[in-house]
N, C-alpha and C. Protein backbone atom coordinates (compact mmCIF):
# COMPACT_ATOMS: atom_id res chain seq x y z
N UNK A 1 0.84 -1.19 0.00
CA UNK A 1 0.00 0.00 0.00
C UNK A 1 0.88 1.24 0.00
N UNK A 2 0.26 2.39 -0.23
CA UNK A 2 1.28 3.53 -0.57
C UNK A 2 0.87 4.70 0.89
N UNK A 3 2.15 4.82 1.41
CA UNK A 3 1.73 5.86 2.56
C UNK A 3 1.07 7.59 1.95
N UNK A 4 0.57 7.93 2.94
CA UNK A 4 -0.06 8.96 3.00
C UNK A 4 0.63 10.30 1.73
N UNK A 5 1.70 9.95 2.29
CA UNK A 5 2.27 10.97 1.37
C UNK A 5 3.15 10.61 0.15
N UNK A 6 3.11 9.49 0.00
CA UNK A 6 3.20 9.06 -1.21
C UNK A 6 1.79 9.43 -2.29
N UNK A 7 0.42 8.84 -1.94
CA UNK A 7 -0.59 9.33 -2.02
C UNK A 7 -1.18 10.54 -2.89
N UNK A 8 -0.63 11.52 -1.76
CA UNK A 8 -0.91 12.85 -2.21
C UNK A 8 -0.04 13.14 -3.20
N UNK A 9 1.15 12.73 -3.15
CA UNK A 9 2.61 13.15 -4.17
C UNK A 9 1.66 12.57 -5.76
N UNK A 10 1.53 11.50 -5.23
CA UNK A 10 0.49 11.24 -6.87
C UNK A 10 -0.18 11.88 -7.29
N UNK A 11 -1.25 12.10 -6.42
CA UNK A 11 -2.67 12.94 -6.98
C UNK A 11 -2.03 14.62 -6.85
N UNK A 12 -1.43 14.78 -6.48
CA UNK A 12 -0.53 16.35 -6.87
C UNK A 12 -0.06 16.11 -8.42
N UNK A 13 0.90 15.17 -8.78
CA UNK A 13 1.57 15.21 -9.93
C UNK A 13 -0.04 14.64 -10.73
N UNK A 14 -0.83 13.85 -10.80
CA UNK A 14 -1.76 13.86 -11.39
C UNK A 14 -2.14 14.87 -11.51
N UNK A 15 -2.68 15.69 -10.72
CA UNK A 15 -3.38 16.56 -10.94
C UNK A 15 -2.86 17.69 -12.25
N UNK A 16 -1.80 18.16 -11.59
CA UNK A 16 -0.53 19.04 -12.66
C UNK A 16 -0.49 18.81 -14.20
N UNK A 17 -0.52 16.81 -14.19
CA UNK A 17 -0.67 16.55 -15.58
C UNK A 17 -1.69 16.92 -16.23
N UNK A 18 -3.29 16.59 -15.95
CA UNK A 18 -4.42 17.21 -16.07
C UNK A 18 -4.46 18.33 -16.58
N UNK A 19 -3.49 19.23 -15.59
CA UNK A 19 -4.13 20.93 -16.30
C UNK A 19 -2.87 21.35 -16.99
N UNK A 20 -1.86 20.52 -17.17
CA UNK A 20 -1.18 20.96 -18.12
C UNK A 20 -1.67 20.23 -19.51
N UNK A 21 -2.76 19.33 -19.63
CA UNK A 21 -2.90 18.70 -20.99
C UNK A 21 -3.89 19.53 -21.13
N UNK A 22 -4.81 19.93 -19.81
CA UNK A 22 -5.53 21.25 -20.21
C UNK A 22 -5.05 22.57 -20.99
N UNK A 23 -4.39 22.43 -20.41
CA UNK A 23 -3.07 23.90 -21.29
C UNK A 23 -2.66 23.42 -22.66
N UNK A 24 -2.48 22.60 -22.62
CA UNK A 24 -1.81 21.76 -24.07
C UNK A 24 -3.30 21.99 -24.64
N UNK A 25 -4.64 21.61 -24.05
CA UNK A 25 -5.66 21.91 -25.33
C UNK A 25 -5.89 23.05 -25.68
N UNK A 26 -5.57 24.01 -24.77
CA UNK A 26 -6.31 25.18 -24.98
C UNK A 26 -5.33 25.89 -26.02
N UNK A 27 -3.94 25.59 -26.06
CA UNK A 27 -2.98 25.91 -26.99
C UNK A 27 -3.16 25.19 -28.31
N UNK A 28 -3.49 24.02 -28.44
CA UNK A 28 -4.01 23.51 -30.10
C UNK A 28 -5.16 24.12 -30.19
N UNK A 29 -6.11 24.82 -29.57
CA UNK A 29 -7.46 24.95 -29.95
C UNK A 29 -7.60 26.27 -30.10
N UNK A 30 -6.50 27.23 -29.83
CA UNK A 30 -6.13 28.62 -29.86
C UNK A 30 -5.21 28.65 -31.57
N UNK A 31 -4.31 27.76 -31.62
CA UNK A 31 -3.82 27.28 -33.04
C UNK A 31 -4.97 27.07 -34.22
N UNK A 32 -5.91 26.72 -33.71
CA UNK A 32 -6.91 26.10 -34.61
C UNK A 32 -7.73 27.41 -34.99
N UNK A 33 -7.95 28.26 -34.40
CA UNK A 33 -8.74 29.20 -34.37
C UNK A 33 -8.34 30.34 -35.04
N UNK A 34 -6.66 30.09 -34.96
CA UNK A 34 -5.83 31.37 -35.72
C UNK A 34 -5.52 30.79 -37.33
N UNK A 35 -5.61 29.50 -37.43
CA UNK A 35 -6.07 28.91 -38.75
C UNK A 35 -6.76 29.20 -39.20
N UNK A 36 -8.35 28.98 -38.65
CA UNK A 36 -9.25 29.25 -39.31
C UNK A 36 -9.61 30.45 -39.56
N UNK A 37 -8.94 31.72 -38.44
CA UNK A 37 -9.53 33.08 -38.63
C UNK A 37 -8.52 33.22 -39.92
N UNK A 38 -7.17 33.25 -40.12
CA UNK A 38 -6.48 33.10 -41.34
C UNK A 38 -6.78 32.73 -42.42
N UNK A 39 -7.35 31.44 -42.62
CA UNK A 39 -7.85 31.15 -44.04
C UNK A 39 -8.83 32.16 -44.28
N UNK A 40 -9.97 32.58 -43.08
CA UNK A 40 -11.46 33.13 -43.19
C UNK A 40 -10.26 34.91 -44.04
N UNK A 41 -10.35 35.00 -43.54
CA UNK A 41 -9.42 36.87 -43.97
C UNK A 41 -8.58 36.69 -45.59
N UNK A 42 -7.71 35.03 -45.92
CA UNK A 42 -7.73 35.35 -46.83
C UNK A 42 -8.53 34.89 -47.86
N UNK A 43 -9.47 34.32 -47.62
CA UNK A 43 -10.15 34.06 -48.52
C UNK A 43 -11.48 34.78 -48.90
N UNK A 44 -11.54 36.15 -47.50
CA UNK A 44 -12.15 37.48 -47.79
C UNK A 44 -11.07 38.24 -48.68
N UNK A 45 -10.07 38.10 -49.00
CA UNK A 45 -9.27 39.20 -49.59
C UNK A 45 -9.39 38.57 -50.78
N UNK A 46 -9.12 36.97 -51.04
CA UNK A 46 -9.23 36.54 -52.86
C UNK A 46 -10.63 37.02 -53.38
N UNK A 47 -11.95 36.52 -52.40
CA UNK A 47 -12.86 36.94 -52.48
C UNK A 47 -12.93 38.70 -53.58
N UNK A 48 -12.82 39.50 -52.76
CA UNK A 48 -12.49 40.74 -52.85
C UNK A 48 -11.91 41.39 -53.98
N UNK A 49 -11.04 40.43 -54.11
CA UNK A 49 -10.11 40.36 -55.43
C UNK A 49 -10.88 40.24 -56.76
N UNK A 50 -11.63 38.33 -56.36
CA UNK A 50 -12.28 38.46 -57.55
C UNK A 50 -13.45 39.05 -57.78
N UNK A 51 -14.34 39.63 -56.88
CA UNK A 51 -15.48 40.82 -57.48
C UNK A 51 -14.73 41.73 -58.21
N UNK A 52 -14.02 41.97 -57.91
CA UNK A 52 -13.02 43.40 -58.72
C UNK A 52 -12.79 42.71 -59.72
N UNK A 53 -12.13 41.63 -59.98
CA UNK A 53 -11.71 41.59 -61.11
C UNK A 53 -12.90 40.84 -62.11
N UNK A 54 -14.05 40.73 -61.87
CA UNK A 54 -15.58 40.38 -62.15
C UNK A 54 -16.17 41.06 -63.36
N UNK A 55 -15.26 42.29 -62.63
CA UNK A 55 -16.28 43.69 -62.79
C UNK A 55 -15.63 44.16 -64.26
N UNK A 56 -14.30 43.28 -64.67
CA UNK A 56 -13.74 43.84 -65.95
C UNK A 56 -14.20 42.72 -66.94
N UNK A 57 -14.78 41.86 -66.59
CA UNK A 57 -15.59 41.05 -67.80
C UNK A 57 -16.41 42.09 -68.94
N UNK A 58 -16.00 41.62 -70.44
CA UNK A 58 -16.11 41.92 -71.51
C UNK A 58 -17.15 41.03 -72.24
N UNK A 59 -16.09 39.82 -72.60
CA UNK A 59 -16.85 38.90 -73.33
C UNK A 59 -16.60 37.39 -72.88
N UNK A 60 -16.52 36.45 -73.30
CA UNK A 60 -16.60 35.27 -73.14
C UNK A 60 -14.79 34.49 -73.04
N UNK A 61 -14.28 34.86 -74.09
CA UNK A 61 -12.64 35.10 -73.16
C UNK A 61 -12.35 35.73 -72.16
N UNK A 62 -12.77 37.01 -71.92
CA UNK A 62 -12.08 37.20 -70.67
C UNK A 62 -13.07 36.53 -69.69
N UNK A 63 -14.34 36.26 -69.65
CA UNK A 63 -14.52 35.43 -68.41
C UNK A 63 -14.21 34.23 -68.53
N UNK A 64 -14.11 33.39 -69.48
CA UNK A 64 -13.09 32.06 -69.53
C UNK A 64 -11.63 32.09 -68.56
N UNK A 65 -10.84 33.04 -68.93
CA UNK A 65 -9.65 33.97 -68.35
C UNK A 65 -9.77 34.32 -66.77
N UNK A 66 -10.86 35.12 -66.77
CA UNK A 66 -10.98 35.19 -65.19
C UNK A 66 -11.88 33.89 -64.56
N UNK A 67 -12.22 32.86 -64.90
CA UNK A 67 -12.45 31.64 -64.20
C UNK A 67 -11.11 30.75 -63.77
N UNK A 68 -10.67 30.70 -64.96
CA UNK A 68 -9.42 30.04 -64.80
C UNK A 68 -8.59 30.87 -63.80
N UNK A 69 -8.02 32.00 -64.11
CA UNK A 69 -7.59 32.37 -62.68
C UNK A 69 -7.89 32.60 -61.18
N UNK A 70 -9.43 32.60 -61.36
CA UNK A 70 -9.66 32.32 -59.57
C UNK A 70 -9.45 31.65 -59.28
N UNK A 71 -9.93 30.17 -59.90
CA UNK A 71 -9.57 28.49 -59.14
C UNK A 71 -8.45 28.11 -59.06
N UNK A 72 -7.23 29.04 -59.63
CA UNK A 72 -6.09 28.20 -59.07
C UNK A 72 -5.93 28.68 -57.84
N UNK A 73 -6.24 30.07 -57.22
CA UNK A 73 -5.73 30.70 -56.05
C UNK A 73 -6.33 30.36 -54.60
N UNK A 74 -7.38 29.62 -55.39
CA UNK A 74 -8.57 28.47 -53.97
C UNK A 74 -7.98 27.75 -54.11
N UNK A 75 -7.68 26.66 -55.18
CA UNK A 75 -7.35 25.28 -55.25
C UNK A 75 -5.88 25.45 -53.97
N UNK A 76 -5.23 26.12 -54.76
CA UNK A 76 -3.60 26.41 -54.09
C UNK A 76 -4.22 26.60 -52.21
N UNK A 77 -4.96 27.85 -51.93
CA UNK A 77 -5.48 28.18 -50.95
C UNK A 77 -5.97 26.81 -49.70
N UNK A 78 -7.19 26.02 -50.30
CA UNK A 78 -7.40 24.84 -50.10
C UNK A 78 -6.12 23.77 -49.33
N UNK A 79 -5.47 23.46 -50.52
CA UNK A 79 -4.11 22.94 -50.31
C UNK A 79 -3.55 23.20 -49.02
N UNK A 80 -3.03 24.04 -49.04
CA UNK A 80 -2.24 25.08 -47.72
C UNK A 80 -2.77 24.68 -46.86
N UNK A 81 -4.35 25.13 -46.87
CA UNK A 81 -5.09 25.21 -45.45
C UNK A 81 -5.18 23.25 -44.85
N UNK A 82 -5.23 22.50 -45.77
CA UNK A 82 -5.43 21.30 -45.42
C UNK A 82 -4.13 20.86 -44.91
N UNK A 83 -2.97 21.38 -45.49
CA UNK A 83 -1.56 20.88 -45.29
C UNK A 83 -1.09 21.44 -43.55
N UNK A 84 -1.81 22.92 -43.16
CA UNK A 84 -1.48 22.97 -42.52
C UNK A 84 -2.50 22.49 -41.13
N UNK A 85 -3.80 22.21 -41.53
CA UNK A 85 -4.50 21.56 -40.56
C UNK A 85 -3.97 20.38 -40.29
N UNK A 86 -3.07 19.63 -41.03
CA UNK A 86 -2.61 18.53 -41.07
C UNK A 86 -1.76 18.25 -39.82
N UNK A 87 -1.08 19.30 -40.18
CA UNK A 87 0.10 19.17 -39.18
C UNK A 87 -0.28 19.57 -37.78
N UNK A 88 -1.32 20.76 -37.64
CA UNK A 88 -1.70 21.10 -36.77
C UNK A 88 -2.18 19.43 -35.77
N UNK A 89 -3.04 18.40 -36.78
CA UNK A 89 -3.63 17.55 -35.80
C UNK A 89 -2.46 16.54 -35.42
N UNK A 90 -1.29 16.12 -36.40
CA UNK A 90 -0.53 15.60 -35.94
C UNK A 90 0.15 15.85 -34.53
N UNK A 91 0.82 16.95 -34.91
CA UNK A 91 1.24 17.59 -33.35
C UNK A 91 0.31 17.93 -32.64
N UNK A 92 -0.89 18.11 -32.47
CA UNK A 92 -1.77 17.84 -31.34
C UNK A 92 -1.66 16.19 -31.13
N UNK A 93 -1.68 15.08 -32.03
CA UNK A 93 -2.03 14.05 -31.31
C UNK A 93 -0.49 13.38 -31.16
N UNK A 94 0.99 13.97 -31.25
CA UNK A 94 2.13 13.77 -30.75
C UNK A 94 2.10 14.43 -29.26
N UNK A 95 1.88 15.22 -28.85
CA UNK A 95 1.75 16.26 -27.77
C UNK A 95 0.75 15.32 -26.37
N UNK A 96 -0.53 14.97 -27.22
CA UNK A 96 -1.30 14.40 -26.10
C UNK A 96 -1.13 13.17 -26.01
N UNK A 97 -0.32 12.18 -26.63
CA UNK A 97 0.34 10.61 -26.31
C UNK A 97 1.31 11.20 -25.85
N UNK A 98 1.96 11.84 -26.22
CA UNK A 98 3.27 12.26 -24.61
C UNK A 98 3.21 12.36 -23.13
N UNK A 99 1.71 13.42 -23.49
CA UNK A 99 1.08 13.37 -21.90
C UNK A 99 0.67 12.41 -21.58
N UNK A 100 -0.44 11.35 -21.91
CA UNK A 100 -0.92 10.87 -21.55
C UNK A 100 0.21 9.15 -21.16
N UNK A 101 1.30 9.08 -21.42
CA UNK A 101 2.12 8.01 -21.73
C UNK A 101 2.83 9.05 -19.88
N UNK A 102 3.05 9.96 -19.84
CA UNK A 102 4.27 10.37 -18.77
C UNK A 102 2.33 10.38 -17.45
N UNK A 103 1.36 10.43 -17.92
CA UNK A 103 0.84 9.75 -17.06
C UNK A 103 0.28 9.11 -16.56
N UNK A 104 0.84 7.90 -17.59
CA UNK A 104 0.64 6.40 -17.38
C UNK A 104 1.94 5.77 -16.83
N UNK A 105 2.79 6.63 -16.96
CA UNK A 105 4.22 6.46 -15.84
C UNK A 105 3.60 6.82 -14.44
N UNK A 106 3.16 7.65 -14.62
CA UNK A 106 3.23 8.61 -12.89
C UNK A 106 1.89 7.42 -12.24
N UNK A 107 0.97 6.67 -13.29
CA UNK A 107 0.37 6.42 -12.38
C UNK A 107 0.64 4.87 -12.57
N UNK A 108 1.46 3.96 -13.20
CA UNK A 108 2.37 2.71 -12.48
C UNK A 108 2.89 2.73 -11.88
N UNK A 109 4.14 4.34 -11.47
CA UNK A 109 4.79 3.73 -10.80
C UNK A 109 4.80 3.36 -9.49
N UNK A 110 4.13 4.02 -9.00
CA UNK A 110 3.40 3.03 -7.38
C UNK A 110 3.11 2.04 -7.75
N UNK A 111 2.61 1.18 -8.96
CA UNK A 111 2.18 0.02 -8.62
C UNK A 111 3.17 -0.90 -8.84
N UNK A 112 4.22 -0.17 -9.51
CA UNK A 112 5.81 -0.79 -9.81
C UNK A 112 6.62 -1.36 -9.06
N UNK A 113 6.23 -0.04 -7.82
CA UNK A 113 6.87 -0.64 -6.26
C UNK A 113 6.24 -1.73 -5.47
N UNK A 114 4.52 -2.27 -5.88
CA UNK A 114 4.20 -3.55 -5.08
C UNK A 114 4.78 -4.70 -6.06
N UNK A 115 4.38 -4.30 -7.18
CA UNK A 115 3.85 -5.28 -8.25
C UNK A 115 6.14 -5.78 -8.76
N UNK A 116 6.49 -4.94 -8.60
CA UNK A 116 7.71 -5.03 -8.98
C UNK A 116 8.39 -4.86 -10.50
N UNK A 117 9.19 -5.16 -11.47
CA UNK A 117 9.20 -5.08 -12.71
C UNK A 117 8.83 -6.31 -13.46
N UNK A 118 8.49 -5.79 -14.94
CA UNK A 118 8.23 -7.02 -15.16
C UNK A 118 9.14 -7.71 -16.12
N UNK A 119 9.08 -9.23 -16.19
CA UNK A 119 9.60 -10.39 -16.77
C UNK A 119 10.01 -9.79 -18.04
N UNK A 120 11.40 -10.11 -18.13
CA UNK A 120 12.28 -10.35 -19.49
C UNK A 120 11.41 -11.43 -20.40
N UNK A 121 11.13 -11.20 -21.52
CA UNK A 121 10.40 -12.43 -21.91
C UNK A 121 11.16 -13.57 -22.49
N UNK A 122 12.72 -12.60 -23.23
CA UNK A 122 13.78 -13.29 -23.90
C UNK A 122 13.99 -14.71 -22.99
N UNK A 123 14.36 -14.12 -21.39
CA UNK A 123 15.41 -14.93 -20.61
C UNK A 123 14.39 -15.75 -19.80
N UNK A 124 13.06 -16.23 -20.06
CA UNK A 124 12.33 -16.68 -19.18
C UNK A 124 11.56 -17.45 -19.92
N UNK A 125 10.85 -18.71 -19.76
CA UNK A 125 9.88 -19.10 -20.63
C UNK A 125 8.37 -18.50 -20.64
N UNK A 126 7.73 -19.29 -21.06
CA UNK A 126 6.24 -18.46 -21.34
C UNK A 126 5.17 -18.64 -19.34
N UNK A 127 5.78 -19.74 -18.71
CA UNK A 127 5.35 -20.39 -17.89
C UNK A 127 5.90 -19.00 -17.28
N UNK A 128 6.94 -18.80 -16.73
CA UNK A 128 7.29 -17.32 -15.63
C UNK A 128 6.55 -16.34 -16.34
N UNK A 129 5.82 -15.84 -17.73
CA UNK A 129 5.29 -15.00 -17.66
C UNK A 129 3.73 -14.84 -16.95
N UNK A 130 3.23 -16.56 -17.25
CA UNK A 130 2.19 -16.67 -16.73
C UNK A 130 2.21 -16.43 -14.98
N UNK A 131 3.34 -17.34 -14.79
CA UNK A 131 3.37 -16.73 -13.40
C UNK A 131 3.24 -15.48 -12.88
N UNK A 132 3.81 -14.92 -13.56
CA UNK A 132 4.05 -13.39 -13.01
C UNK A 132 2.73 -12.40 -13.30
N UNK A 133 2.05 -12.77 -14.36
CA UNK A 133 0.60 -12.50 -14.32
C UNK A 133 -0.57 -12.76 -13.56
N UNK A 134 -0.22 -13.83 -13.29
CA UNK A 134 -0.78 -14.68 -12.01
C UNK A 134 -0.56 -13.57 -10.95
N UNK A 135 0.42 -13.76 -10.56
CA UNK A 135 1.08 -12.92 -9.44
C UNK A 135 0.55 -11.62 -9.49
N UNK A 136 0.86 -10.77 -10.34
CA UNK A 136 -0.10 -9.65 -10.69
C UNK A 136 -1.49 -9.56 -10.57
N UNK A 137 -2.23 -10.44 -10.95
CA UNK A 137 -3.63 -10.48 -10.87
C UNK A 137 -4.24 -10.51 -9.07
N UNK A 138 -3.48 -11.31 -8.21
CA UNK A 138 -3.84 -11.58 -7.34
C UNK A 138 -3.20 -10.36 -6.57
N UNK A 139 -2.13 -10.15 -7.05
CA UNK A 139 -1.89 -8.67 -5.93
C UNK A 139 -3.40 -7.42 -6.27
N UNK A 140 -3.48 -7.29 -7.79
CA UNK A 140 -4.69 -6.66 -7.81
C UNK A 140 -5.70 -6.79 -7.15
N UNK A 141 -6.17 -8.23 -6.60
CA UNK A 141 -7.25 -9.14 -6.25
C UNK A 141 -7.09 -8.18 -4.76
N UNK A 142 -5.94 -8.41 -4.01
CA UNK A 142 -5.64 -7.93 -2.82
C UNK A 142 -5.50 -6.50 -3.03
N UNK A 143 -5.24 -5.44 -3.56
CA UNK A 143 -5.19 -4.51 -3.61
C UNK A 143 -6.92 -3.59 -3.56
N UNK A 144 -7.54 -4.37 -4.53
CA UNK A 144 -8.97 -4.16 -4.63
C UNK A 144 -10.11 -4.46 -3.22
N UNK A 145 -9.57 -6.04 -2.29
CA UNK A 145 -10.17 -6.41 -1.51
C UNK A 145 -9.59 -5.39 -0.21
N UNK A 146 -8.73 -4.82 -0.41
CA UNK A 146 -8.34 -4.07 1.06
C UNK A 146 -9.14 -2.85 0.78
N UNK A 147 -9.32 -2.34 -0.54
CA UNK A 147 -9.80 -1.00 -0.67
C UNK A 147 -11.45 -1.51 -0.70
N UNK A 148 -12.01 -2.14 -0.50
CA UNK A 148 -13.41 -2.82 0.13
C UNK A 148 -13.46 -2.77 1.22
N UNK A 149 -12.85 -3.12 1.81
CA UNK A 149 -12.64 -3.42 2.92
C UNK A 149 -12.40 -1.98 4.10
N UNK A 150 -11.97 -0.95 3.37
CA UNK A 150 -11.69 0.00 4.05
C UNK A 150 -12.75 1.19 3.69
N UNK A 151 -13.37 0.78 2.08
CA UNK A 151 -14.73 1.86 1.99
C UNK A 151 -15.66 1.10 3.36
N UNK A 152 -16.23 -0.40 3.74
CA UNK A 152 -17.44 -1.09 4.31
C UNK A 152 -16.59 -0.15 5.64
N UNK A 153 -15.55 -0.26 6.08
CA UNK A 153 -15.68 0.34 7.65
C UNK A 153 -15.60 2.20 7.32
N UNK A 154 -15.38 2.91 6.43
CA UNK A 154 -15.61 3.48 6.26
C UNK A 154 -17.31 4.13 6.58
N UNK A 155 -17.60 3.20 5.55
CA UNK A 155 -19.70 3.29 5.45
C UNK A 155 -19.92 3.35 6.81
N UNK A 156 -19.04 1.85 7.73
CA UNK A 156 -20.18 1.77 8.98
C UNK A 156 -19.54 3.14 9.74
N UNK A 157 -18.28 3.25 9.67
CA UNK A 157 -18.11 4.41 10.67
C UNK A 157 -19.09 5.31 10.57
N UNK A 158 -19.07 5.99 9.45
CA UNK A 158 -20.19 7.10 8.69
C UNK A 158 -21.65 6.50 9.58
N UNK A 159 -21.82 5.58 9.61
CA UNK A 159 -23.67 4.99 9.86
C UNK A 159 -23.37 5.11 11.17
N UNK A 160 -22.36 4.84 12.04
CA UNK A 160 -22.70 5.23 13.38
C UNK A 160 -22.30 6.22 13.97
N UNK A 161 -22.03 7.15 13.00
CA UNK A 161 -21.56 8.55 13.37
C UNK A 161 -23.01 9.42 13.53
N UNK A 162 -23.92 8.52 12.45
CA UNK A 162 -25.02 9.86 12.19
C UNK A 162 -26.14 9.02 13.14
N UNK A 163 -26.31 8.03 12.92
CA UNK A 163 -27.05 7.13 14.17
C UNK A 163 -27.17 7.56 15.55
N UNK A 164 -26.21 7.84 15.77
CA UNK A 164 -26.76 8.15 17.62
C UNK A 164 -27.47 9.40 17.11
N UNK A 165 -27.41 10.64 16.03
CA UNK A 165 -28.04 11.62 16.26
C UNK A 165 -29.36 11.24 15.64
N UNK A 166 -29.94 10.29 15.21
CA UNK A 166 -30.91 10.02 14.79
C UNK A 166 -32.14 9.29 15.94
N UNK A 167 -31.73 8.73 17.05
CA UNK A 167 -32.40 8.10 17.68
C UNK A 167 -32.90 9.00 18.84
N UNK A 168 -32.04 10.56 19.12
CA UNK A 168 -32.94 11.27 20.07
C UNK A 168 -34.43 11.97 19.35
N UNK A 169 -33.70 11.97 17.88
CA UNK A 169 -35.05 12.72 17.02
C UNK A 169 -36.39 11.62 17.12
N UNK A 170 -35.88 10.33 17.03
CA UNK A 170 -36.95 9.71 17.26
C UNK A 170 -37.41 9.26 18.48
N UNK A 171 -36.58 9.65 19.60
CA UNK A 171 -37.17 9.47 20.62
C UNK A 171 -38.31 10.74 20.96
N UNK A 172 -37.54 12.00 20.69
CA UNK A 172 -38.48 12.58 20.98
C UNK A 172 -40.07 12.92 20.04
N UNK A 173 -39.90 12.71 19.03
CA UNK A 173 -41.23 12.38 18.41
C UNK A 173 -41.90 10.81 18.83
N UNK A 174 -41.68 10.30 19.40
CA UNK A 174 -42.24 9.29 20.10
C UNK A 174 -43.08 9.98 21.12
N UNK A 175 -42.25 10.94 22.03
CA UNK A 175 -42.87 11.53 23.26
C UNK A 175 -43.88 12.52 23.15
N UNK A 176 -44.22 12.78 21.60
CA UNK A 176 -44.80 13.72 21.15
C UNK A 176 -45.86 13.51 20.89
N UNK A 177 -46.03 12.07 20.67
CA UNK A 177 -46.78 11.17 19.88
C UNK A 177 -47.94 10.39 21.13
N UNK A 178 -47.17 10.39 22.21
CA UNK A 178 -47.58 9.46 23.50
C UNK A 178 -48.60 10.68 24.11
């Protein structure tokens, strides 16, 4: 079992991890937003562009001419914006398997210290791994049955904490009653 202040040392560094992956979202989702306000502005300015340049249509070449030149500057536009959403989600989802891996460290390694390390698989046959799973399972088994064990006296403490104040209320509505 892990003393008191081992305990807290966890759920402190847990906690920390939490609001720093909180921080980590609010920083991809602040990224995301300066993307999208970016594409939105320039694609008000191509926009912009091409009413103006709309407005010098003649005949049927030059709007042939000015079709062809808007769609390459979306197509291209498009491109960009996908290339760089791209990357944006990659490094968001490099960033949050980092976190979430340093706290899946922070929260084995207490169990590292009952459970111990585990089996070389090279230098051992398949039988010591089973063992050692074995072994694992049942420390869980015990790990789970003590923390039962300590919510039920928990509960009863709680039930006879509030119990004695419950039996003058009903005594005296008894006397109320008589």
């Amino acid at each position: 079992m892990m003393s008191p202040e081992q305990l807290q040392a966890s759920q402190k560094a847990q906690v920390s991890q939490w609001f720093d992956l909180a921080d980590k979202s609010l920083d991809e989702a602040e990224k995301l937003m300066d993307l999208h306000l970016s594409a939105c502005r320039e694609s008000l300015k191509e926009m912009a562009q091409c009413c103006q340049s709309a407005c010098e249509i003649h005949d049927m070449p030059s709007a042939w001419h000015w079709q062809s030149g808007m769609l390459k500057p979306f197509a291209e536009q498009s491109a960009h914006y996908g290339a760089r959403l791209m990357g944006l989600a990659s490094g968001t989802g490099r960033e949050f398997s980092r976190s979430l891996e340093n706290q899946w460290q922070t929260l084995t390694q207490p169990m590292r210290g009952v459970l111990g390390d585990w089996p070389r698989m090279d230098s051992k046959s398949p039988e010591a791994a089973f063992d050692y799973l074995r072994n694992t399972m049942q420390a869980f088994d015990s790990v789970w049955e003590s923390a039962r064990q300590n919510l039920q006296q928990s509960q009863q403490a709680a039930l006879q904490a509030v119990q004695p104040h419950k039996a003058p209320a009903k005594a005296a509505q008894a006397r109320k009653s008589s």
